[in-house]
C-alpha atoms as a PDB file:
ATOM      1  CA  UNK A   1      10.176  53.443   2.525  1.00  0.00           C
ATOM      2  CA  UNK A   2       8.069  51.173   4.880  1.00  0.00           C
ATOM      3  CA  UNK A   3       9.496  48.979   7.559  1.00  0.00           C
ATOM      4  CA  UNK A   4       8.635  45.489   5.197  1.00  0.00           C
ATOM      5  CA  UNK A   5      10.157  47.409   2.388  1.00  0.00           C
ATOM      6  CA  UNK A   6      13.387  47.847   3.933  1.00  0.00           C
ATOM      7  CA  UNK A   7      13.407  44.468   5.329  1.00  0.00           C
ATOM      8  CA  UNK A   8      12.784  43.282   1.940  1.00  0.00           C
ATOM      9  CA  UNK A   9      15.751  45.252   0.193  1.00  0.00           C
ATOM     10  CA  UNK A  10      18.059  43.929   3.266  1.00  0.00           C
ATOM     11  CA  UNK A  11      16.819  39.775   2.517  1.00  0.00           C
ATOM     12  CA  UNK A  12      18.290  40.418  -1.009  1.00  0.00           C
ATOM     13  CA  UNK A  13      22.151  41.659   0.107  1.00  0.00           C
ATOM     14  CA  UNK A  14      24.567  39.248   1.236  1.00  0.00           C
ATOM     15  CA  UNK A  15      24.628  38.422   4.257  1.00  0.00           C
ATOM     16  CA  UNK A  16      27.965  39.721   5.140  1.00  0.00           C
ATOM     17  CA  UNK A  17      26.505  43.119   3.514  1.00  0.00           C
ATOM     18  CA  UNK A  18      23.322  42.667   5.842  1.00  0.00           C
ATOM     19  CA  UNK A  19      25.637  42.561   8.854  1.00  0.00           C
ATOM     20  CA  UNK A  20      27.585  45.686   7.955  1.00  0.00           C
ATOM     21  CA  UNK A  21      24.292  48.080   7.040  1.00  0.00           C
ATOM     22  CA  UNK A  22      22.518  46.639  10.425  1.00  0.00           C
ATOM     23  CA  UNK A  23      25.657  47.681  11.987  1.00  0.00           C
ATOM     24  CA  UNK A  24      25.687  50.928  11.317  1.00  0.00           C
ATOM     25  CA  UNK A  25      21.885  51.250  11.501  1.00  0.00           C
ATOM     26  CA  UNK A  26      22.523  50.152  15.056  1.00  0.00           C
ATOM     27  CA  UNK A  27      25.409  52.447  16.025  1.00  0.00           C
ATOM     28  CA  UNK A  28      23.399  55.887  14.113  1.00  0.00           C
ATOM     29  CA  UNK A  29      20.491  54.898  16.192  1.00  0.00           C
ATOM     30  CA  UNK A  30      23.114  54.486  19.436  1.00  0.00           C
ATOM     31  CA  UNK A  31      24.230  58.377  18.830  1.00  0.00           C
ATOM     32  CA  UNK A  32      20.920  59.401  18.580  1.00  0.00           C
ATOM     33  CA  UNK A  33      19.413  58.193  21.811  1.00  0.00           C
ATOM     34  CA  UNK A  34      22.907  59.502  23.502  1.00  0.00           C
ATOM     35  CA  UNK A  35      21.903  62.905  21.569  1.00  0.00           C
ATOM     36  CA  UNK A  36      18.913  62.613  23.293  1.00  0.00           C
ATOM     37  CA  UNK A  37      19.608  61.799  26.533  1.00  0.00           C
ATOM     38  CA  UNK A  38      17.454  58.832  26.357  1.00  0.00           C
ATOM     39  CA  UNK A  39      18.451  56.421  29.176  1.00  0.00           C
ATOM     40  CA  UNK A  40      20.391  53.061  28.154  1.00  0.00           C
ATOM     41  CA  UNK A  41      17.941  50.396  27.820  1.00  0.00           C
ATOM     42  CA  UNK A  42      20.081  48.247  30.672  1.00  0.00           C
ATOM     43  CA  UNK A  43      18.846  50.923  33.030  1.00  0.00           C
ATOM     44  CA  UNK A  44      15.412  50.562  31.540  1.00  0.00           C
ATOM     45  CA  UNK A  45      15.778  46.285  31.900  1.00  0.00           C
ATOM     46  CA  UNK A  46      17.049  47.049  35.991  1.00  0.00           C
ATOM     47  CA  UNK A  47      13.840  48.901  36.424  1.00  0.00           C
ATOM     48  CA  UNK A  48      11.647  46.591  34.877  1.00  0.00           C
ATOM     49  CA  UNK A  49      13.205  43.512  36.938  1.00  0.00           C
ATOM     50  CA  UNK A  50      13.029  45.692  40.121  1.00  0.00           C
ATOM     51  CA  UNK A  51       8.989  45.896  39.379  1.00  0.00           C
ATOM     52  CA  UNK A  52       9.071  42.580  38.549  1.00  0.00           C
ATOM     53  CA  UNK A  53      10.557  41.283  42.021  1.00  0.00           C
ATOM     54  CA  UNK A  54       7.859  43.779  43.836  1.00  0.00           C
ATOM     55  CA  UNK A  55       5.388  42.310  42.283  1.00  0.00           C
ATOM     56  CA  UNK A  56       6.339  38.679  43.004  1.00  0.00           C
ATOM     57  CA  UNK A  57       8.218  39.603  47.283  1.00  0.00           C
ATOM     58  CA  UNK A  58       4.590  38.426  48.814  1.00  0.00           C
ATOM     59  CA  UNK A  59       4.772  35.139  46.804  1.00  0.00           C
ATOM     60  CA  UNK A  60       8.341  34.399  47.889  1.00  0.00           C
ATOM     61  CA  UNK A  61       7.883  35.325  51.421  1.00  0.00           C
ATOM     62  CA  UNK A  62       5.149  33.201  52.004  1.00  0.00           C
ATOM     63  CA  UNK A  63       4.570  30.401  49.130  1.00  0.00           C
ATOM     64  CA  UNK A  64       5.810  27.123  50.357  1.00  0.00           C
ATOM     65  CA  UNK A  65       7.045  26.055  47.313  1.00  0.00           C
ATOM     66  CA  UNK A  66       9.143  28.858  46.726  1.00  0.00           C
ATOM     67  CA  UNK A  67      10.708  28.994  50.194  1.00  0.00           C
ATOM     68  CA  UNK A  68      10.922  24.921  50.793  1.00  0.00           C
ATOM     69  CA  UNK A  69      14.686  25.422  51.092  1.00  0.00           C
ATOM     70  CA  UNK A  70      15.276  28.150  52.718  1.00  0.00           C
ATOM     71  CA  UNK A  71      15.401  25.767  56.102  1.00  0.00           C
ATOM     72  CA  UNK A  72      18.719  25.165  54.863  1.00  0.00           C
ATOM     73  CA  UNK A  73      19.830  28.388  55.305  1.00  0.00           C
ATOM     74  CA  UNK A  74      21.574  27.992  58.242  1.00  0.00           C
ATOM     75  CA  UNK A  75      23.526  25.191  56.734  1.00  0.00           C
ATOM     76  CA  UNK A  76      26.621  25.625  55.658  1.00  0.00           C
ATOM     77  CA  UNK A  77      27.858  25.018  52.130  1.00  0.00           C
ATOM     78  CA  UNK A  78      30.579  23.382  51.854  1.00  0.00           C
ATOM     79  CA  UNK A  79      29.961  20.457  54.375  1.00  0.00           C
END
């Protein structure tokens, strides 16, 4: 059965029935990755970010509009 086959037969249940089947769809695929040992995607999302910020440190150390208010720092908060 193809992907837009299956999403087909799942547009015709209820949707309460939708919600269960995607359910468990989503907790068989959870074992499996475990099974695997694949890593949990929130590791995968801190590692991507972490890139991300890399990428971007020369623009926020030296972009003027990025670091406008970082005079302030000094300041204290609750004045």
């Amino acid at each position: 059965m193809s992907e837009r086959e299956i999403l087909e037969a799942l547009k015709r249940l209820a949707p309460s029935r939708r919600l269960v089947v995607i359910e468990d769809a989503l907790e068989e695929l959870r074992r499996e990755l475990q099974q695997t040992g694949s890593p949990p995607a929130q590791e995968d999302r801190k590692k991507q970010l972490a890139a991300a910020a890399e990428a971007l440190l020369a623009d926020y150390a030296s972009d003027e509009e990025l670091t406008a208010f970082s005079i302030l720092d000094g300041e204290s908060f609750h004045a």
